[in-house]
Protein backbone atom coordinates (compact mmCIF):
# COMPACT_ATOMS: atom_id res chain seq x y z
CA UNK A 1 -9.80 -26.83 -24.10
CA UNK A 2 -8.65 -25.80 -20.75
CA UNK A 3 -7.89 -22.14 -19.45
CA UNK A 4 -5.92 -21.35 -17.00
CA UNK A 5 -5.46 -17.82 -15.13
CA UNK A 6 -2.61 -17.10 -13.72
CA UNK A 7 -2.61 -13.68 -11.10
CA UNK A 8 0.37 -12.82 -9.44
CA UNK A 9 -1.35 -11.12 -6.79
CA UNK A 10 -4.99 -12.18 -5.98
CA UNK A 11 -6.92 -10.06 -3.86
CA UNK A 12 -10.34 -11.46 -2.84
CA UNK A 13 -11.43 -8.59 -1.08
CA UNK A 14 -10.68 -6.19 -4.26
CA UNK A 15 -14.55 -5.85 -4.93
CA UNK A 16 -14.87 -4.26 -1.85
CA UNK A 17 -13.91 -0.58 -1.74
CA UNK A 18 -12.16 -1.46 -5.06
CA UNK A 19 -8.95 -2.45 -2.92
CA UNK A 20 -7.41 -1.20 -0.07
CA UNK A 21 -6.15 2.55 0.21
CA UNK A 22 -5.31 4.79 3.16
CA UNK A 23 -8.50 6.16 3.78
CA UNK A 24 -11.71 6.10 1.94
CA UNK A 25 -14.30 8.39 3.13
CA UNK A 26 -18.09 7.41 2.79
CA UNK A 27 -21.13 9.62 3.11
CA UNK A 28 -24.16 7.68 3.26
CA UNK A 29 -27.72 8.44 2.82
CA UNK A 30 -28.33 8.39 6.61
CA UNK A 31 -29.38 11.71 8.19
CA UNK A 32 -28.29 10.65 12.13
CA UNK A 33 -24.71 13.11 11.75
CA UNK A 34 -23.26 10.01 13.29
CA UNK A 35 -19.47 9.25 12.20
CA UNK A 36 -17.75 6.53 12.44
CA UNK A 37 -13.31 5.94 12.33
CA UNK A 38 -12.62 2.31 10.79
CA UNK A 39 -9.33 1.38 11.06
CA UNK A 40 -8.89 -1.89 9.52
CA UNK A 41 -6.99 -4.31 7.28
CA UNK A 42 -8.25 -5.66 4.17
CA UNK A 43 -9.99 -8.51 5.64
CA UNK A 44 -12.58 -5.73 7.15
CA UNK A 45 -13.33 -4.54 3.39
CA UNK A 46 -16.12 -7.30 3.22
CA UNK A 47 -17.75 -5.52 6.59
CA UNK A 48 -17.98 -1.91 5.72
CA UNK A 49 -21.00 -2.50 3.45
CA UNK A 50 -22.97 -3.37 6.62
CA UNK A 51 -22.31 -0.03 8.39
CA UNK A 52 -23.71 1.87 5.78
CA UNK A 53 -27.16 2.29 7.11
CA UNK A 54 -26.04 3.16 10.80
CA UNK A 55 -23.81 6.30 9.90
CA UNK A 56 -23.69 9.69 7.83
CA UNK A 57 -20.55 9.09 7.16
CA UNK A 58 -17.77 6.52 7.84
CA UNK A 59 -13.94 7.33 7.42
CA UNK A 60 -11.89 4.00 6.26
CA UNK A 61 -7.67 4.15 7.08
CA UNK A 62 -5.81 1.56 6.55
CA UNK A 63 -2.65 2.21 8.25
CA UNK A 64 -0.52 0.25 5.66
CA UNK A 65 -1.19 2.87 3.57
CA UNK A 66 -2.29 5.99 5.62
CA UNK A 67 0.60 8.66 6.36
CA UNK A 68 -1.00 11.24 7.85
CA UNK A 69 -2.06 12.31 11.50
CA UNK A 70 -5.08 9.90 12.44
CA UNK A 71 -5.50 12.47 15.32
CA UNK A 72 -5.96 15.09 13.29
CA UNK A 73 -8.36 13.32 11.24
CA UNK A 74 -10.79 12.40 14.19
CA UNK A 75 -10.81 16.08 15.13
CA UNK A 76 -11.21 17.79 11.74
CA UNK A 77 -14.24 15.56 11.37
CA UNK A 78 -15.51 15.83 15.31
CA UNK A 79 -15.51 11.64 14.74
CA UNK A 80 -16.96 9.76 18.15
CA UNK A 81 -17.01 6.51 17.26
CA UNK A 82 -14.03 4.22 16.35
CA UNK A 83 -14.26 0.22 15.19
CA UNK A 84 -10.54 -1.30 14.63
CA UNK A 85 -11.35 -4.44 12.74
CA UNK A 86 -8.63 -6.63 11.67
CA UNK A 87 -7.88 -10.37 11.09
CA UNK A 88 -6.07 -11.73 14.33
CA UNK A 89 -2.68 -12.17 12.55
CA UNK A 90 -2.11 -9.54 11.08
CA UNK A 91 -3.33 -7.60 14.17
CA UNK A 92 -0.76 -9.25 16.05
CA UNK A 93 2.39 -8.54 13.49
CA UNK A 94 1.21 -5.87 11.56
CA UNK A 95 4.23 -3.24 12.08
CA UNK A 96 1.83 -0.26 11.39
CA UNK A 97 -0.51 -0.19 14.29
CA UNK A 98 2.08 0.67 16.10
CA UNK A 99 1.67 4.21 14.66
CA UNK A 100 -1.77 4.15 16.67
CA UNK A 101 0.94 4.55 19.97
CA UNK A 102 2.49 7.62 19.11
């Protein structure tokens, strides 16, 4: 017997976050007040897991799906450190960075 699964969308970096949304906000265990802005696509969802243990709390937008002011979100949250992490083509086309401009 052979099975066959067919997906018509297949997102490998699902199990991450549990897919991508415009922002996911992540208080850790870590006492250092540090925060941290990631602004990435869904390639970066595999990296977060790693920055866990170096911030008190990490905000996640991906601008895909992220309306709102990401000004206003840095300074509601007095957020001082930003990592933009995103695979090199979609970096290069993706129509929504261009949001970080304005």
């Amino acid at each position: 017997m052979r099975w066959t699964i067919c997906r018509k969308k297949k997102d490998k970096y699902e199990v991450f976050l549990n897919g991508n949304h415009g922002l996911v906000h992540i208080a850790t265990a870590q006492t250092n007040e540090k925060k941290l802005l990631v602004v990435k696509d869904s390639y970066a969802n595999s990296f977060i897991p790693f920055l866990v243990e170096h911030y008190s709390e990490i905000f996640v937008v991906d601008l895909r799906y992220y309306a709102d002011d990401l000004a206003a979100l840095v300074q509601e949250h007095d957020i001082r450190d930003m990592l933009m992490l995103y695979n090199a083509n979609t970096f290069r086309e993706d129509p929504s960075i261009k949001n970080l401009l304005e």
